[in-house]
C-alpha atoms as a PDB file:
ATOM      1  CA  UNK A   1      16.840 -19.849 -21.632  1.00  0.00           C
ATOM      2  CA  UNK A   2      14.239 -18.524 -24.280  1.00  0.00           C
ATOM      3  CA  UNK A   3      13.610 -14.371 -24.084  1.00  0.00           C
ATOM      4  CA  UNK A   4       9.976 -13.146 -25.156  1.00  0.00           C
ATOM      5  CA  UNK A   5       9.794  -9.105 -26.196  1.00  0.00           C
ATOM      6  CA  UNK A   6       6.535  -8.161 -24.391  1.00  0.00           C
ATOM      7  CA  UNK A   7       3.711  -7.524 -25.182  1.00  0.00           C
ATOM      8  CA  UNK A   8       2.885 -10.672 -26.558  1.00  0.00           C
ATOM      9  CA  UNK A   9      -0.672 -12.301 -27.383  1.00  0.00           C
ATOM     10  CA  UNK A  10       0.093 -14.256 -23.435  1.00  0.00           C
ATOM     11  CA  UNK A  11      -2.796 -16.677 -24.651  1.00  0.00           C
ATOM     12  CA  UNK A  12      -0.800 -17.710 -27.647  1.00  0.00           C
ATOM     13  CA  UNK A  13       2.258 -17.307 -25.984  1.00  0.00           C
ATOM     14  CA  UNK A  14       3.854 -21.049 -23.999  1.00  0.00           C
ATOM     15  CA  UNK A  15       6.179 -19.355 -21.661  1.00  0.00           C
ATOM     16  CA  UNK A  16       7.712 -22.399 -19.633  1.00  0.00           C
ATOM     17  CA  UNK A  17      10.934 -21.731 -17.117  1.00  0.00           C
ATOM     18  CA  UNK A  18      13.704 -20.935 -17.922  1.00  0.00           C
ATOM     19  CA  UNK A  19      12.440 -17.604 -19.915  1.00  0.00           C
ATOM     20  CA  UNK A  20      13.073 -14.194 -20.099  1.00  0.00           C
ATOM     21  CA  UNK A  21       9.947 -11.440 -20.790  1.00  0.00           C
ATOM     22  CA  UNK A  22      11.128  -7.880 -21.285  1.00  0.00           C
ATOM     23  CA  UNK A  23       9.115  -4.583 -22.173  1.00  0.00           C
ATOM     24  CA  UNK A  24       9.403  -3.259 -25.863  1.00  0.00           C
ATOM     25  CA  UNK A  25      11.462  -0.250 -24.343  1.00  0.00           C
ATOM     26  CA  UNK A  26      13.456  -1.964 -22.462  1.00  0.00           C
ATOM     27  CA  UNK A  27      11.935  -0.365 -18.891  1.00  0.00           C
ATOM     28  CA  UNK A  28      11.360  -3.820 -17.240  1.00  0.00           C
ATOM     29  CA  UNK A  29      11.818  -7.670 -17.269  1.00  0.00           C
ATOM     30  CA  UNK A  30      10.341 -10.596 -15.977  1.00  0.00           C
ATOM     31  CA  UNK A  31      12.557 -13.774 -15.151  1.00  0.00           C
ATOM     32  CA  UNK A  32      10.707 -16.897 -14.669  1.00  0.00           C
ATOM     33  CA  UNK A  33      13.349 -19.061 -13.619  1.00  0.00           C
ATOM     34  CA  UNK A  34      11.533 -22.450 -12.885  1.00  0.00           C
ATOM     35  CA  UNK A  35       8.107 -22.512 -11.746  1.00  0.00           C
ATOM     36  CA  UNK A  36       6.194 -21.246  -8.891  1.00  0.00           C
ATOM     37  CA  UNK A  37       7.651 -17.483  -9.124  1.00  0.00           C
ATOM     38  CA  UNK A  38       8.897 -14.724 -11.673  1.00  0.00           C
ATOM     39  CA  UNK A  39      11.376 -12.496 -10.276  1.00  0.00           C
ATOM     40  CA  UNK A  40      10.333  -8.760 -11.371  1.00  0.00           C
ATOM     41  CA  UNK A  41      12.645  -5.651 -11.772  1.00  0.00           C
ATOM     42  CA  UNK A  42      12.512  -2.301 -13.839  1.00  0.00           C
ATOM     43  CA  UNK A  43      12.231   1.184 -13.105  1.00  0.00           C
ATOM     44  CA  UNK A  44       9.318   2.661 -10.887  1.00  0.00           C
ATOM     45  CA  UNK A  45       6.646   2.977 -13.470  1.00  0.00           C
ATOM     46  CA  UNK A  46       7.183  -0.683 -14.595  1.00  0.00           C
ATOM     47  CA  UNK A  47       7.081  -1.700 -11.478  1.00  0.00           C
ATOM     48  CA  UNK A  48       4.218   0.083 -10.239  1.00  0.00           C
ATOM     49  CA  UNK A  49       2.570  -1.108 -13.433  1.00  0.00           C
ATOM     50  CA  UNK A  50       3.533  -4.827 -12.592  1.00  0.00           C
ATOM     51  CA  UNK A  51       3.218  -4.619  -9.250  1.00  0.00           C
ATOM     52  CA  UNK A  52       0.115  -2.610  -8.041  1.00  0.00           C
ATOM     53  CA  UNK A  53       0.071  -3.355  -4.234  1.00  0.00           C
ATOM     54  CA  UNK A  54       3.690  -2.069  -4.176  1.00  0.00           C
ATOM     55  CA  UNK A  55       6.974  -3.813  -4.042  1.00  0.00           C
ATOM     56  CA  UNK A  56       7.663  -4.534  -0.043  1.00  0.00           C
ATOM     57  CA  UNK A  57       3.827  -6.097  -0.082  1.00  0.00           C
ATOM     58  CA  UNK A  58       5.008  -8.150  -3.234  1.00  0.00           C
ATOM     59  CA  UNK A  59       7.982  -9.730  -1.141  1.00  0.00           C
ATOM     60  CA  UNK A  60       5.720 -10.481   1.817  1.00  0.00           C
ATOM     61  CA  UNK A  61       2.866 -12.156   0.035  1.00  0.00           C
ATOM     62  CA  UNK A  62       5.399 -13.814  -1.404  1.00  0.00           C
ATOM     63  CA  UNK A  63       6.963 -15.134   1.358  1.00  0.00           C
ATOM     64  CA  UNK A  64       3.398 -16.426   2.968  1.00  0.00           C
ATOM     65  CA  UNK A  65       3.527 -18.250  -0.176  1.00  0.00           C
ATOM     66  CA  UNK A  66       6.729 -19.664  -0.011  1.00  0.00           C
ATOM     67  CA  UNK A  67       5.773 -20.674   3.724  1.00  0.00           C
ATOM     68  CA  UNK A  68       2.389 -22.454   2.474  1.00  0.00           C
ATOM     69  CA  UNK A  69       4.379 -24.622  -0.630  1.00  0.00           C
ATOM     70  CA  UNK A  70       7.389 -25.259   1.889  1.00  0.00           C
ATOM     71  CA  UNK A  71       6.512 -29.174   1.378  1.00  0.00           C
ATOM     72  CA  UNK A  72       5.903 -29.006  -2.697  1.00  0.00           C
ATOM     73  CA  UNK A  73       8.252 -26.242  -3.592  1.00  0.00           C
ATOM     74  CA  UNK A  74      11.533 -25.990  -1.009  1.00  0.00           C
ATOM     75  CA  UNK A  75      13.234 -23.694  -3.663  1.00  0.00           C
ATOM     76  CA  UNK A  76      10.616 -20.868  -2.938  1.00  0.00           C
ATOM     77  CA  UNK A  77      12.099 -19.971   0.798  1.00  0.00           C
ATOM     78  CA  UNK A  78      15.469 -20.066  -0.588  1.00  0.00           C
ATOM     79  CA  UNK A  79      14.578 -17.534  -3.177  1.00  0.00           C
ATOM     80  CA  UNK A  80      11.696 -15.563  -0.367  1.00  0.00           C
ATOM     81  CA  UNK A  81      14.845 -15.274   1.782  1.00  0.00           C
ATOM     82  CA  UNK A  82      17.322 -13.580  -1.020  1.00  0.00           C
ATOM     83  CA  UNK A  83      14.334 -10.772  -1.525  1.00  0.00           C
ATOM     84  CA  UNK A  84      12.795  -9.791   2.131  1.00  0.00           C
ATOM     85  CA  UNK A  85      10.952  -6.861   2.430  1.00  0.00           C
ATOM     86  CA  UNK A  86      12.898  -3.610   2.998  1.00  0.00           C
ATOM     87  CA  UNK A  87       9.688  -2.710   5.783  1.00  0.00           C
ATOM     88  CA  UNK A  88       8.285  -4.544   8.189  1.00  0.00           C
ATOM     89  CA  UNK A  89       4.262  -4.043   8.108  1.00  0.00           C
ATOM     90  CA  UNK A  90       3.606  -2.107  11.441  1.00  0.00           C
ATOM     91  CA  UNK A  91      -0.100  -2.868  12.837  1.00  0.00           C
ATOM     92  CA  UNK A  92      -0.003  -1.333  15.994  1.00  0.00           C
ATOM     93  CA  UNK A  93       0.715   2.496  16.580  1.00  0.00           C
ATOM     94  CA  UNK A  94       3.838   1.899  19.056  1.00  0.00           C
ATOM     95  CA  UNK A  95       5.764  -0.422  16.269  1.00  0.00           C
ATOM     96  CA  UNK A  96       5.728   2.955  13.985  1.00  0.00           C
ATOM     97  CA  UNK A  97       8.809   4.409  12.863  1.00  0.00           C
ATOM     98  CA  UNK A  98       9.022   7.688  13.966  1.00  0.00           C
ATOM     99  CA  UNK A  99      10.213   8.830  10.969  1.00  0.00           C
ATOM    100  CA  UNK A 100       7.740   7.849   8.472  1.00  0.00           C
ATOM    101  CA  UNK A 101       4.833   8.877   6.644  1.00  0.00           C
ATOM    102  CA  UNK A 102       2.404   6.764   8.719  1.00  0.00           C
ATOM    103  CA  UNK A 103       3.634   8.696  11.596  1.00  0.00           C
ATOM    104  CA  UNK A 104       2.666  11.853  10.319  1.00  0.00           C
ATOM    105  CA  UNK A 105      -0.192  10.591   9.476  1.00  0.00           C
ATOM    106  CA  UNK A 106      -0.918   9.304  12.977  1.00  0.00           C
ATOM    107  CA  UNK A 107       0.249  13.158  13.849  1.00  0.00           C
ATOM    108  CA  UNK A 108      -1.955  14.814  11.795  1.00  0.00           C
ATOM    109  CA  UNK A 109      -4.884  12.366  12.986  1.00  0.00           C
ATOM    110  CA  UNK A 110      -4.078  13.072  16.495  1.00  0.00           C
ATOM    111  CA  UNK A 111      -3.931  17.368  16.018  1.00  0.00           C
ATOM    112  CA  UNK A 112      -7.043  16.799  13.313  1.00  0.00           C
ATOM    113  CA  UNK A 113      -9.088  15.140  16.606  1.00  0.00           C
ATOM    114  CA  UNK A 114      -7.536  17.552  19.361  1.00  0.00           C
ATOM    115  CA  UNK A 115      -8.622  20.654  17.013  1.00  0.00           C
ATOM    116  CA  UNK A 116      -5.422  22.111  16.607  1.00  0.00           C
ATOM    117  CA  UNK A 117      -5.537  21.235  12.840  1.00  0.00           C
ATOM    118  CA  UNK A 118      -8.065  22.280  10.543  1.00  0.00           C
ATOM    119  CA  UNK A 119     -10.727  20.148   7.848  1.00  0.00           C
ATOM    120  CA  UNK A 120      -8.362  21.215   4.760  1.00  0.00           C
ATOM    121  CA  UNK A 121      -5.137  20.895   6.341  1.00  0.00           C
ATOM    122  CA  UNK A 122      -5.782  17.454   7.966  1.00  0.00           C
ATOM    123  CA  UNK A 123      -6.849  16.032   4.379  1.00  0.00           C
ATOM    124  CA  UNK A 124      -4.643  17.579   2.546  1.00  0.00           C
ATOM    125  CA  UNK A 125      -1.792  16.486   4.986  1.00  0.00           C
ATOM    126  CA  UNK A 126      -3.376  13.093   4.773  1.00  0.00           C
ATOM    127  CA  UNK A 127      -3.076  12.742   1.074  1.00  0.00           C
ATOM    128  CA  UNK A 128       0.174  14.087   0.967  1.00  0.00           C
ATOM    129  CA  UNK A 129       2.050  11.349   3.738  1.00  0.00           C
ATOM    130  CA  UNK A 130      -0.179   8.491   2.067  1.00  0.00           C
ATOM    131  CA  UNK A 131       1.340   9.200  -1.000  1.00  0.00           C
ATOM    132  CA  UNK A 132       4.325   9.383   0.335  1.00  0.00           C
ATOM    133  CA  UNK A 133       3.815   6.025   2.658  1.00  0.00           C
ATOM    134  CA  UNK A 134       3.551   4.176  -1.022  1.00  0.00           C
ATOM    135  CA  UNK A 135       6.368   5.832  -2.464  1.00  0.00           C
ATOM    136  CA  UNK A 136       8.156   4.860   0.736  1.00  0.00           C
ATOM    137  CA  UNK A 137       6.931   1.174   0.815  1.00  0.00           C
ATOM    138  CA  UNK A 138       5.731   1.931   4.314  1.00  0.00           C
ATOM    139  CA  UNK A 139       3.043  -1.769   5.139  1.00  0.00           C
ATOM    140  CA  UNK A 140       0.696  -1.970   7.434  1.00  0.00           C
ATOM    141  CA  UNK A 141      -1.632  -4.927   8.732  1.00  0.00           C
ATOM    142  CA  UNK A 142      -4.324  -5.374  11.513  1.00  0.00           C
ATOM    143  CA  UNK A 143      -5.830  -2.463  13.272  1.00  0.00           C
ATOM    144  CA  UNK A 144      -3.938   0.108  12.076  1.00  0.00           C
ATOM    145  CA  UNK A 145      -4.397  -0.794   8.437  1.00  0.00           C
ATOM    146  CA  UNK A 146      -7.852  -1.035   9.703  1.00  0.00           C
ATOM    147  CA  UNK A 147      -7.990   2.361  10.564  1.00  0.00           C
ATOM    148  CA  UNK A 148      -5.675   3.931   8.149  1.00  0.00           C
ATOM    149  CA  UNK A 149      -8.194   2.149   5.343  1.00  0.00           C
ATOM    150  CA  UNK A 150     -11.531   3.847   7.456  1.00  0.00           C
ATOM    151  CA  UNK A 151      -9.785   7.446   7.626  1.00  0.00           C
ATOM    152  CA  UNK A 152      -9.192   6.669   3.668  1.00  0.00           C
ATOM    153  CA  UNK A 153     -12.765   5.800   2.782  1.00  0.00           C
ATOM    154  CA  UNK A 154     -14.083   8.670   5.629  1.00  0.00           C
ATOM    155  CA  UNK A 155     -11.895  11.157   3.086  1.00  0.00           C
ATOM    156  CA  UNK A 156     -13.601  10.569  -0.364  1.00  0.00           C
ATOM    157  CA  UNK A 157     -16.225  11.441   1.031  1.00  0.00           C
ATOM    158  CA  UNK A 158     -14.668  14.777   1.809  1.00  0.00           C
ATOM    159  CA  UNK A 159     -13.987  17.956  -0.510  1.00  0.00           C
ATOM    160  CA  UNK A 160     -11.340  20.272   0.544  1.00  0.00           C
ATOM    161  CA  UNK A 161     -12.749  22.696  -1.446  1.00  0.00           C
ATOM    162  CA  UNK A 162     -15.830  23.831  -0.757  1.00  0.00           C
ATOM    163  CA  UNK A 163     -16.849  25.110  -4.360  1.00  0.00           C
ATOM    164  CA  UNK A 164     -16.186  21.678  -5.517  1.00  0.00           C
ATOM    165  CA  UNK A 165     -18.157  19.845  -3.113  1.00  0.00           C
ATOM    166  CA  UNK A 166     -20.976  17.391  -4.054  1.00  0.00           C
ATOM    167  CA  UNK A 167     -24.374  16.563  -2.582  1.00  0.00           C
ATOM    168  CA  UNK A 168     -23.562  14.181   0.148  1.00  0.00           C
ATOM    169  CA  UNK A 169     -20.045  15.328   1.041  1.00  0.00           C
ATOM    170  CA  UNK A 170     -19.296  15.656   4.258  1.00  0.00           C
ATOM    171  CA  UNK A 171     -18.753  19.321   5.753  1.00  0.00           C
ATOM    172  CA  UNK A 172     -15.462  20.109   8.257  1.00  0.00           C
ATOM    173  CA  UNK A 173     -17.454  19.577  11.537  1.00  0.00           C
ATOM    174  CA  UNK A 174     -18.502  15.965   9.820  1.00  0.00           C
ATOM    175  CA  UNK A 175     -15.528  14.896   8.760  1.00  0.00           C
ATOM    176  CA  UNK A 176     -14.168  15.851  12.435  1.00  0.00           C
ATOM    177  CA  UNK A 177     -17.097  13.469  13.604  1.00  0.00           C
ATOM    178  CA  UNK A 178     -16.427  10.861  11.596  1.00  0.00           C
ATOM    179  CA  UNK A 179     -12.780  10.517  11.997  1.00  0.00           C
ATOM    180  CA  UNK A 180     -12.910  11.079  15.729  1.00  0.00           C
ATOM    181  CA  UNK A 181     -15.467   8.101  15.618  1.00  0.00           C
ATOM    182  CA  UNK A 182     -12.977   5.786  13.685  1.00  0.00           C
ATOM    183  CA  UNK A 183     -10.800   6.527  16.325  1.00  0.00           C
ATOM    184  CA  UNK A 184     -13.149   5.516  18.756  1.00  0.00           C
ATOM    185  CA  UNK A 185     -12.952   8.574  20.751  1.00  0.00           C
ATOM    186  CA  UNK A 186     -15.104   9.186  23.082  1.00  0.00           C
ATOM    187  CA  UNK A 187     -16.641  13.155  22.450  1.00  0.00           C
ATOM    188  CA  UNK A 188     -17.894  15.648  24.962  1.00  0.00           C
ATOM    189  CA  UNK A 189     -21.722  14.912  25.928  1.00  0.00           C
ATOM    190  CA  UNK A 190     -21.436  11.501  23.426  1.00  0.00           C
ATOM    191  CA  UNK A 191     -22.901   8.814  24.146  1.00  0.00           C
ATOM    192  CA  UNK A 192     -21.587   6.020  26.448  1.00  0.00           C
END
C-alpha cells in the first residue's frame, strides 16, 4: 500500500488502490482500498471539510451507489453494509423522532403558524434546531425535505432584526404568510 501526505498537486498525483492520503496535520485520512470507493475518517472539521452534505447522507448515497454497480462492482454492498447510516432519512412528519431537532422544528413551525410564537423567536428557533439537525446527522427526503428546504429559502429572506433589515425583506406578518402558505394552510377569509 503506497501513503500520499496531502495536499498534493491531485493532477500530478497517480493515486491507484491500494493507497493511503492523509492531511499534513494529521486531522484526517482517506483509504482507497480498490476502486469504486475511498473510505473517509478524521475529526469533525475534516470531515465536514471532506464531506459537505454530512456524514449519514455520505453512507446513503453511497449505498444507492453500491445498489446501481451491484452487477460490475459486488464488493461495494459488502463494504455499503459495514458503514449504514446511523439515521434513517424521515420524509413524512409521523416517521419523526420525537426527540430530534426536526421535531422542534416541526414544533416551532406549528406554534410559529398557530401564533403562539413570535417572527424572531420562530427564526431564531429555526436556525438554532437546523444547526443542530446537521450536527445531529438528522436526513430527510420527499415532502418534508421539501418543506424544510421552502421554510429555509422563506427565512433568508427574513431579518430578525429589524435595524438590519434590507429592501425586500420580508416583515413578521410576511414571513407568517409565507410560511403558513408553505404549509399549505388554509388562512381565515383566504382564498379557496
Amino acid at each position: 500500500m503506497r501513503s500520499i501526505q496531502l495536499p498534493f498537486d491531485a493532477y500530478r498525483a497517480e493515486v491507484r488502490p491500494p493507497s493511503l492520503l492523509w492531511a499534513p496535520d494529521q486531522q484526517g485520512a482517506v483509504l482507497f482500498p480498490e476502486p469504486g470507493y475511498a473510505l473517509v475518517a478524521g475529526v469533525v472539521s475534516f470531515m465536514s471539510a471532506a464531506v459537505g452534505e454530512g456524514v449519514d447522507t455520505a453512507r446513503a448515497r453511497f449505498a444507492r451507489h453500491a445498489r446501481a454497480l451491484a452487477d460490475r462492482c459486488p464488493s461495494l454492498a459488502a463494504v455499503a453494509a459495514a458503514h449504514p447510516p446511523a439515521h434513517r432519512a424521515w420524509s413524512h412528519p409521523a416517521e419523526i423522532d420525537p426527540h430530534s431537532a426536526a421535531a422542534r422544528r416541526l414544533e416551532l413551525l406549528d406554534a410559529f403558524t398557530q401564533g403562539a410564537c413570535s417572527a424572531p423567536d420562530f427564526a431564531c428557533g429555526w436556525w438554532k434546531e437546523r444547526r443542530a439537525s446537521q450536527a445531529n446527522g438528522e436526513r430527510l427526503r420527499g415532502p418534508l425535505e421539501d418543506l424544510f428546504n421552502r421554510v429555509f429559502t422563506i427565512l433568508e429572506d427574513y431579518s430578525v432584526a429589524p435595524e438590519l433589515a434590507e429592501p425586500g425583506d420580508l416583515s413578521d406578518t410576511e414571513l407568517r404568510a409565507a410560511v403558513t402558505e408553505a404549509l399549505g394552510i388554509r388562512t381565515p377569509g383566504g382564498d379557496e
